[in-house]
Protein backbone atom coordinates (compact mmCIF):
# COMPACT_ATOMS: atom_id res chain seq x y z
CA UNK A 1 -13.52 -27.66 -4.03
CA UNK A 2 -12.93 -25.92 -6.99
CA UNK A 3 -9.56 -24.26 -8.41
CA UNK A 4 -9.05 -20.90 -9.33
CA UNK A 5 -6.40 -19.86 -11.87
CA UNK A 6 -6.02 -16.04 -13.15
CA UNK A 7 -5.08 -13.91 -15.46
CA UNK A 8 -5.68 -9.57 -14.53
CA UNK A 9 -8.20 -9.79 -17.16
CA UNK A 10 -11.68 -10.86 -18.32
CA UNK A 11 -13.18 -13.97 -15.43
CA UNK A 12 -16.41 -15.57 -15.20
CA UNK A 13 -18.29 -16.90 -11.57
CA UNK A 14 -18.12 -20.88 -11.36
CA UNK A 15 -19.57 -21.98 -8.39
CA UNK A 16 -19.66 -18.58 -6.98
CA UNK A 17 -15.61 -17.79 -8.15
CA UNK A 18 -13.75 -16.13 -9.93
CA UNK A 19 -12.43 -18.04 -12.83
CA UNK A 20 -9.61 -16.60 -14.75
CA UNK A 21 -6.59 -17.73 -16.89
CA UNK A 22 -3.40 -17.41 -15.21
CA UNK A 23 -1.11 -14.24 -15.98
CA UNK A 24 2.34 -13.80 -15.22
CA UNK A 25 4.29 -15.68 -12.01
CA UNK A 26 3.90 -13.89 -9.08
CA UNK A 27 6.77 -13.80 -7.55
CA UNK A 28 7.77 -11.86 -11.06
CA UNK A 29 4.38 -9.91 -10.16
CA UNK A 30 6.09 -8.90 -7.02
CA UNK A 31 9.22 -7.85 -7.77
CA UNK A 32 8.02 -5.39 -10.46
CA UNK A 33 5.19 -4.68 -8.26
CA UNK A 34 7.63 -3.64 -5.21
CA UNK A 35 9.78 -1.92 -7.33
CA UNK A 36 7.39 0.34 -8.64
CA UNK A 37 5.92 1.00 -5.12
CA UNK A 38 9.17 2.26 -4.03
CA UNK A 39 8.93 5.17 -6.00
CA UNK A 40 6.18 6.98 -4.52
CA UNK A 41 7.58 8.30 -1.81
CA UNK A 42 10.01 10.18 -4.06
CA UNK A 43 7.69 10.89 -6.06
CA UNK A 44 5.84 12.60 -3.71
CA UNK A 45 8.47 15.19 -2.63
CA UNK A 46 8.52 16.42 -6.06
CA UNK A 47 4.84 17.81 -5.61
CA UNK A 48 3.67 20.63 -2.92
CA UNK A 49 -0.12 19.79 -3.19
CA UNK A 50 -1.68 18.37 -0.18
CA UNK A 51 -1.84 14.78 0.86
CA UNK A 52 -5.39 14.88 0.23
CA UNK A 53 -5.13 16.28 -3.19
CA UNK A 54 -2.34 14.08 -4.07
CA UNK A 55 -3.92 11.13 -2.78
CA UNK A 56 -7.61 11.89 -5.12
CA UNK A 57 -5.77 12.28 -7.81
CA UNK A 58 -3.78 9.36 -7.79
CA UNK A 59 -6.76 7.31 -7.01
CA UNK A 60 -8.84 9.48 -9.67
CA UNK A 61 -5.95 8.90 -12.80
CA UNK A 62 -5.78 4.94 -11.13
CA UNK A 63 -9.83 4.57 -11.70
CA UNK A 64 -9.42 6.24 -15.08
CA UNK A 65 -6.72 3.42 -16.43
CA UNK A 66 -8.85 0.44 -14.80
CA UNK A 67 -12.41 1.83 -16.38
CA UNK A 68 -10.68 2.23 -19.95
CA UNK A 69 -9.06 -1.49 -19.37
CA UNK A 70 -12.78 -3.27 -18.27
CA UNK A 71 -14.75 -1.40 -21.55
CA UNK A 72 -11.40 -2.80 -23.81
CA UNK A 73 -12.01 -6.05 -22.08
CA UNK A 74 -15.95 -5.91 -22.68
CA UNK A 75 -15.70 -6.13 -18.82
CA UNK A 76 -17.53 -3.23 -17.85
CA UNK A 77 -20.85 -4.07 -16.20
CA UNK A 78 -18.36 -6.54 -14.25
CA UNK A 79 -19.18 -4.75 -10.98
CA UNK A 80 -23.20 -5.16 -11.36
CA UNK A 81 -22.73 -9.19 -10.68
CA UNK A 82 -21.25 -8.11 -7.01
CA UNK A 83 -23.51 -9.54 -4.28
CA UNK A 84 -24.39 -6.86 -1.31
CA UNK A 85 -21.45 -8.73 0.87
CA UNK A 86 -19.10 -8.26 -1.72
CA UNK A 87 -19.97 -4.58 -2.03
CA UNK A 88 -19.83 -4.07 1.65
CA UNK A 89 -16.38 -5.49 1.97
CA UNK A 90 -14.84 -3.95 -0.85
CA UNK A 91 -16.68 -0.25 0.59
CA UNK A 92 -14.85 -0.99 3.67
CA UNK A 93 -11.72 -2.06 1.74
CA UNK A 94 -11.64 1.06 -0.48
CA UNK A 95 -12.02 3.68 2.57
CA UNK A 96 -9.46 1.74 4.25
CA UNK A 97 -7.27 2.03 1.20
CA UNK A 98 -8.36 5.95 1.36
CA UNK A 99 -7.04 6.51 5.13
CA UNK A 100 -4.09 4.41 4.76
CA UNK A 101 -3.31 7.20 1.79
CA UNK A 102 -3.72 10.01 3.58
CA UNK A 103 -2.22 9.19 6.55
CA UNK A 104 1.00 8.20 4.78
CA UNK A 105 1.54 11.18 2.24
CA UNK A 106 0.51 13.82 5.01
CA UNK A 107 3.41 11.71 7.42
CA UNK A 108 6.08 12.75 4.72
CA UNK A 109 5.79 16.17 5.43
CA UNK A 110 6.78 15.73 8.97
CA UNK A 111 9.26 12.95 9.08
CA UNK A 112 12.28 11.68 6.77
CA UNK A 113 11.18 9.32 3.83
CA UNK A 114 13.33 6.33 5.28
CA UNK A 115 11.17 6.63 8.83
CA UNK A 116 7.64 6.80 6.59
CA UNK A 117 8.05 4.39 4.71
CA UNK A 118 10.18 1.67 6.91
CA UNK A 119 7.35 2.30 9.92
CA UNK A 120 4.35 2.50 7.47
CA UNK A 121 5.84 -1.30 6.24
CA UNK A 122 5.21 -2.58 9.75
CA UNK A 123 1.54 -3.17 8.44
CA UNK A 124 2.08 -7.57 8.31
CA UNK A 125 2.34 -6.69 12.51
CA UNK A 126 -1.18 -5.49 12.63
CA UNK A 127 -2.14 -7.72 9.70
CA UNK A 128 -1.15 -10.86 12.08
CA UNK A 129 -3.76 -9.17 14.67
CA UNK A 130 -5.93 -8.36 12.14
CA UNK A 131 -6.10 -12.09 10.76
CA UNK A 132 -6.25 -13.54 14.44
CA UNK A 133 -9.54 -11.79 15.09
CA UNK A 134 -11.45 -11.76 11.54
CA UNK A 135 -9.75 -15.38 9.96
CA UNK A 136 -8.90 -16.99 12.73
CA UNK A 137 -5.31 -17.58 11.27
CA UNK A 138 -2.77 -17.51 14.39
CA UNK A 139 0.96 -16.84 14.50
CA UNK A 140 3.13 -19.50 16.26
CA UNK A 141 5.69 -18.33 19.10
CA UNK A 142 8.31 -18.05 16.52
CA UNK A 143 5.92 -15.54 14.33
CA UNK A 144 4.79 -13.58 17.52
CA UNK A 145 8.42 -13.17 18.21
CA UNK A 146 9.21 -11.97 15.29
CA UNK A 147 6.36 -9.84 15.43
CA UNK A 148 7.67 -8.06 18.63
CA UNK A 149 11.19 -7.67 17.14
CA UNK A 150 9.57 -5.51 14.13
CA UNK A 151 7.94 -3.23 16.98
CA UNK A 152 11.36 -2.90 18.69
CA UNK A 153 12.66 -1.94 15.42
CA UNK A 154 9.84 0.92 14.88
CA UNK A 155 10.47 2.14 17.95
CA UNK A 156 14.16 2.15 17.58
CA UNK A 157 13.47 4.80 14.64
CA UNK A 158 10.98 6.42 16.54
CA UNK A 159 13.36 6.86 19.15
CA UNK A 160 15.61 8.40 17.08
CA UNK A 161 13.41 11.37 15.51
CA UNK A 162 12.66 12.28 19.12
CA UNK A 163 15.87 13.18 19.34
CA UNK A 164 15.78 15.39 15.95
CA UNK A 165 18.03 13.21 14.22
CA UNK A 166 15.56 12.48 11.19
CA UNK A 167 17.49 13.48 7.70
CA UNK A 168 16.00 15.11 5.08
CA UNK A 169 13.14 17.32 6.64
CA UNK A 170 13.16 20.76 6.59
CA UNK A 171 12.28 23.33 9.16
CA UNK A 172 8.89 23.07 10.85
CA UNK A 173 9.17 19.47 11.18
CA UNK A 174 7.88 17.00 13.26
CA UNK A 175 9.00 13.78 13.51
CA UNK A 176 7.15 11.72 15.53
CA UNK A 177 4.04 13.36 14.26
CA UNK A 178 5.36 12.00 10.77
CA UNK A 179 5.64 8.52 12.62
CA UNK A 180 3.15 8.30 14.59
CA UNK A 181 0.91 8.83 10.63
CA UNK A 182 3.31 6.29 9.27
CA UNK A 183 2.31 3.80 11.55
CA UNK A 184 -2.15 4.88 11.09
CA UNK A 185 -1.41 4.38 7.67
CA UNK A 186 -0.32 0.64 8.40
CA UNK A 187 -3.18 -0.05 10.54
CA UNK A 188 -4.81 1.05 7.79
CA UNK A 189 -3.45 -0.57 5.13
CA UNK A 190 -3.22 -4.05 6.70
CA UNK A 191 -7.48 -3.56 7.16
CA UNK A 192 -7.31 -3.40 3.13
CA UNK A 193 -4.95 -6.67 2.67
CA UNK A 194 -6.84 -8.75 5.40
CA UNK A 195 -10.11 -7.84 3.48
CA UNK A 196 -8.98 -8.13 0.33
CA UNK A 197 -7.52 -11.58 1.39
CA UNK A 198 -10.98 -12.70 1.62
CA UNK A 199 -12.41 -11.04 -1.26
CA UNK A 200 -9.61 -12.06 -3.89
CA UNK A 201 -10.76 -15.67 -3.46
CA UNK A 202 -13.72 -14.86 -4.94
CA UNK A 203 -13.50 -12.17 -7.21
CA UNK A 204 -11.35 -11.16 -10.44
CA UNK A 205 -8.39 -8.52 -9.89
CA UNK A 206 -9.81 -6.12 -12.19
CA UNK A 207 -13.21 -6.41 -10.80
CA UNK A 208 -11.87 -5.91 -7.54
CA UNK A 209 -9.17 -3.19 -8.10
CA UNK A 210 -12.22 -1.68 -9.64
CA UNK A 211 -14.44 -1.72 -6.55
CA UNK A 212 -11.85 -1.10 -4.22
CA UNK A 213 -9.93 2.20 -5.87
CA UNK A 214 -13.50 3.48 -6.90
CA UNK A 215 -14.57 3.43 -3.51
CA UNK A 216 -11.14 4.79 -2.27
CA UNK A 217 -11.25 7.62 -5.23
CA UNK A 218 -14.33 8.61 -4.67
CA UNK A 219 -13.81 8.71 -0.49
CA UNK A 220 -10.14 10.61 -0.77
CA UNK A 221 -12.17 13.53 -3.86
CA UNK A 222 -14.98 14.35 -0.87
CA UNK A 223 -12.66 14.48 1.84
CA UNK A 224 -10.22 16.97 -0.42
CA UNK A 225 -13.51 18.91 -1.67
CA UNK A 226 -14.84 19.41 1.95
CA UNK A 227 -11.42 20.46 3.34
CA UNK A 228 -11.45 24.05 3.05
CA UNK A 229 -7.83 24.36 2.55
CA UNK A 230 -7.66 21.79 0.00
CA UNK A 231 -7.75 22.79 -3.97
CA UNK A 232 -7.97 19.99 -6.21
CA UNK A 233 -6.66 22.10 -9.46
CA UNK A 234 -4.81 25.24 -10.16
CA UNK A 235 -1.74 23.01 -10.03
CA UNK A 236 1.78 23.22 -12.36
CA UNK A 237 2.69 20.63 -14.88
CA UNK A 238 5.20 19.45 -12.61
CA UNK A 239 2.38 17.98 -10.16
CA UNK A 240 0.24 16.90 -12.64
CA UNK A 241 3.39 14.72 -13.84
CA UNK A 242 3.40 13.86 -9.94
CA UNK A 243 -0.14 12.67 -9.78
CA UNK A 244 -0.07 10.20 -13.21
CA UNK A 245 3.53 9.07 -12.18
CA UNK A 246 1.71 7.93 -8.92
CA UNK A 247 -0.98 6.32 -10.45
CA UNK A 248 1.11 4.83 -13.52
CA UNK A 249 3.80 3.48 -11.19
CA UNK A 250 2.78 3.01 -7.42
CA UNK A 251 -0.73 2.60 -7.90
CA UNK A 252 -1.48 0.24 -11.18
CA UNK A 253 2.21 -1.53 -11.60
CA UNK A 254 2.75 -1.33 -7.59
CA UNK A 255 -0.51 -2.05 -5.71
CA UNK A 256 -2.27 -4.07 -8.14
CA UNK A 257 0.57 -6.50 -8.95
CA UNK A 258 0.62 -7.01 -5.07
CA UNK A 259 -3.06 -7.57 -5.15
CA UNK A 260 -2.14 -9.79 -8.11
CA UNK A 261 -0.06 -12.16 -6.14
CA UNK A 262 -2.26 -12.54 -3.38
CA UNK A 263 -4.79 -14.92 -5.26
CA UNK A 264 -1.99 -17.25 -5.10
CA UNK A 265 0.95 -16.58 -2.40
CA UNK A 266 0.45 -16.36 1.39
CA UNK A 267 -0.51 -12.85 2.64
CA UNK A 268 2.59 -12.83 5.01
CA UNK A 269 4.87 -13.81 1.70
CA UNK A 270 3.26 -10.81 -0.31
CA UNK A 271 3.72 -8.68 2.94
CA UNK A 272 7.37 -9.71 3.15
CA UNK A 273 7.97 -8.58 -0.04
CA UNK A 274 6.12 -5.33 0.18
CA UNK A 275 9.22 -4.82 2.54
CA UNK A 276 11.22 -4.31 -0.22
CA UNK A 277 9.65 -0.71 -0.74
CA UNK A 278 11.42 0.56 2.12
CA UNK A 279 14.99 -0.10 1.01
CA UNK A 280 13.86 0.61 -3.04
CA UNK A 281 12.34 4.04 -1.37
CA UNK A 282 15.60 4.89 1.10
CA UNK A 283 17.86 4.35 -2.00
CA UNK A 284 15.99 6.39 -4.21
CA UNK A 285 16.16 9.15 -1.80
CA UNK A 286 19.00 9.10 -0.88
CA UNK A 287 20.82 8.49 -4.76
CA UNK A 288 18.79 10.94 -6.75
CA UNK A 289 20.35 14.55 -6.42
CA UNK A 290 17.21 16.46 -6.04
CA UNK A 291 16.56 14.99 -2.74
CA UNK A 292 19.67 14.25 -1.72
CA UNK A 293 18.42 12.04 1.55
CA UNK A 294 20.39 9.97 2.92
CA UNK A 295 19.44 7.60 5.93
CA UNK A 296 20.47 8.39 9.43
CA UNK A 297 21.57 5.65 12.01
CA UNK A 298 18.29 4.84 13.54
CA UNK A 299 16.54 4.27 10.58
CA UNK A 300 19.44 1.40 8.98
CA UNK A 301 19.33 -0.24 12.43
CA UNK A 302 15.69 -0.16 13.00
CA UNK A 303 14.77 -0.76 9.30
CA UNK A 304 17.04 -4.21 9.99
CA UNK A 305 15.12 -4.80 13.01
CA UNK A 306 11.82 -4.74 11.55
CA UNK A 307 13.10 -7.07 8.46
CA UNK A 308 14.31 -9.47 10.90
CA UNK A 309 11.69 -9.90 13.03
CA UNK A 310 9.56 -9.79 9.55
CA UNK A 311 11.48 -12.54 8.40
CA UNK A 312 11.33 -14.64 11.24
CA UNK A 313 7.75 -14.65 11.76
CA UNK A 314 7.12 -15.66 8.53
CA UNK A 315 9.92 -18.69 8.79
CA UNK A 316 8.77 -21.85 6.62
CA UNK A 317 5.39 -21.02 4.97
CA UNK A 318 7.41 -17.68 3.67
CA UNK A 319 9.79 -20.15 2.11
């Protein structure tokens, strides 16, 4: 068996791999990568486009940076040496990539940012489903139990927006409509890890990041151009500052250094982390003036529920 080492950067095929030299530690990987993830739903209250526009054009300004990054590299017919498998699971990675978007910027208009982001973190609960049926990786008791603690914590903040006691949403909201996207855009976005799981053994993270945003650019643009209500210009500076701040931060620093650290840390470790972006995203919120959010009762006590449980399924092999 051969051994893969990276770096996000130029990689040849040995045996069918990815061969690349190694780039910074992961777990340094993931701690800038979660911090910068944090920010985006913040970031996104700043803007008043719609999720679909905001979504394009963070994928569109992401696509941009990677393109300009493969030419520097001499990296740029990288994508030609994919074989029609490899294609077809980084299509279905990209649209998942797309949905899970969507689904989570349009659940910020209806619910606080602490519920959104806390229940759209409950993805490593579907991933553990997800990797039972398509990698035959099972949880032990201990993990399954931790699993169903994490659900008791969703629906601990759940429970608590159906009572109206979400902070930080103005009038016209609706909470568990805002949950119930939080939690499609984790079933979505665990889809995207589990895939890319498989594909990051094989492929380089530029290559892939490529193939994947492209396809989730390109999916999120036609979705925003049919929607009749959707504009995708016409916009003020401030949004435009929006959109690049998303792809800057969230999208190259955040989602690709998680990607990153996949090639060589357990999905559930990377997932654990990715928790992170819920209390990075609650703080922000709630410490910068111009949102002003702080976090209500049910979402502290269910955000500790989900870590728990999150925490306890992974046990050793997250340690």
């Amino acid at each position: 068996m051969s051994k893969h080492v990276e770096i996000p950067g130029s990689a040849i095929r040995t045996g069918g791999a990815a061969v690349e030299r190694r780039g910074p530690p992961p777990g340094v990987a993931l701690f800038v990568a979660v911090a910068a993830v944090s920010w985006a739903g913040p970031l996104i209250r700043f803007t008043t486009a719609p999720a679909l526009t905001v979504a394009a054009w963070r994928l569109i300004f992401s696509v941009a940076l990677i393109a300009a990054v493969l030419v520097v590299r001499g990296r740029g017919s990288a994508l030609l040496g994919l074989t029609r498998r490899e294609w077809a699971l980084a299509v279905g990675s990209g649209l998942l990539l797309a949905t899970h978007f969507w689904s989570w910027i349009a659940s910020l208009r209806w619910t606080s940012v602490g519920s959104s982001v806390i229940l759209v973190n409950t993805q490593p609960i579907f991933a553990a489903a997800l990797s039972v049926a398509f990698l035959g990786e099972r949880p032990t008791g201990r993990q399954w139990l931790g699993i169903a603690t994490a659900v008791a914590g969703a629906a601990v903040i759940g429970w608590g927006d159906a009572r109206g006691d979400a902070a930080g949403v103005g009038p016209g909201a609706k909470p568990l409509l805002g949950d119930f996207l939080a939690v499609a855009g984790a079933v979505f976005a665990s889809g995207y890890y589990v895939i890319g799981r498989r594909l990051r053994r094989r492929l380089d993270l530029w290559t892939y990041i490529a193939a994947v945003y492209g396809v989730a650019a390109a999916a999120m643009t036609a979705a925003a151009l049919l929607e009749p209500s959707t504009r995708m210009t016409g916009y003020a500076t401030t949004d435009w500052l929006v959109f690049g701040a998303l792809a800057v931060g969230p999208m190259m620093l955040g989602h690709t250094g998680i990607n990153y650290a996949l090639r060589y840390l357990p999905a559930y470790v990377a997932n654990l982390a990715a928790l992170g972006e819920a209390v990075g995203a609650v703080l922000i919120a709630w410490l910068v003036p111009a949102i002003g959010e702080p976090p209500s009762a049910q979402v502290v006590l269910g955000g500790a529920l989900i870590a728990a449980g999150i925490v306890s399924g992974v046990g050793r092999q997250g340690r």
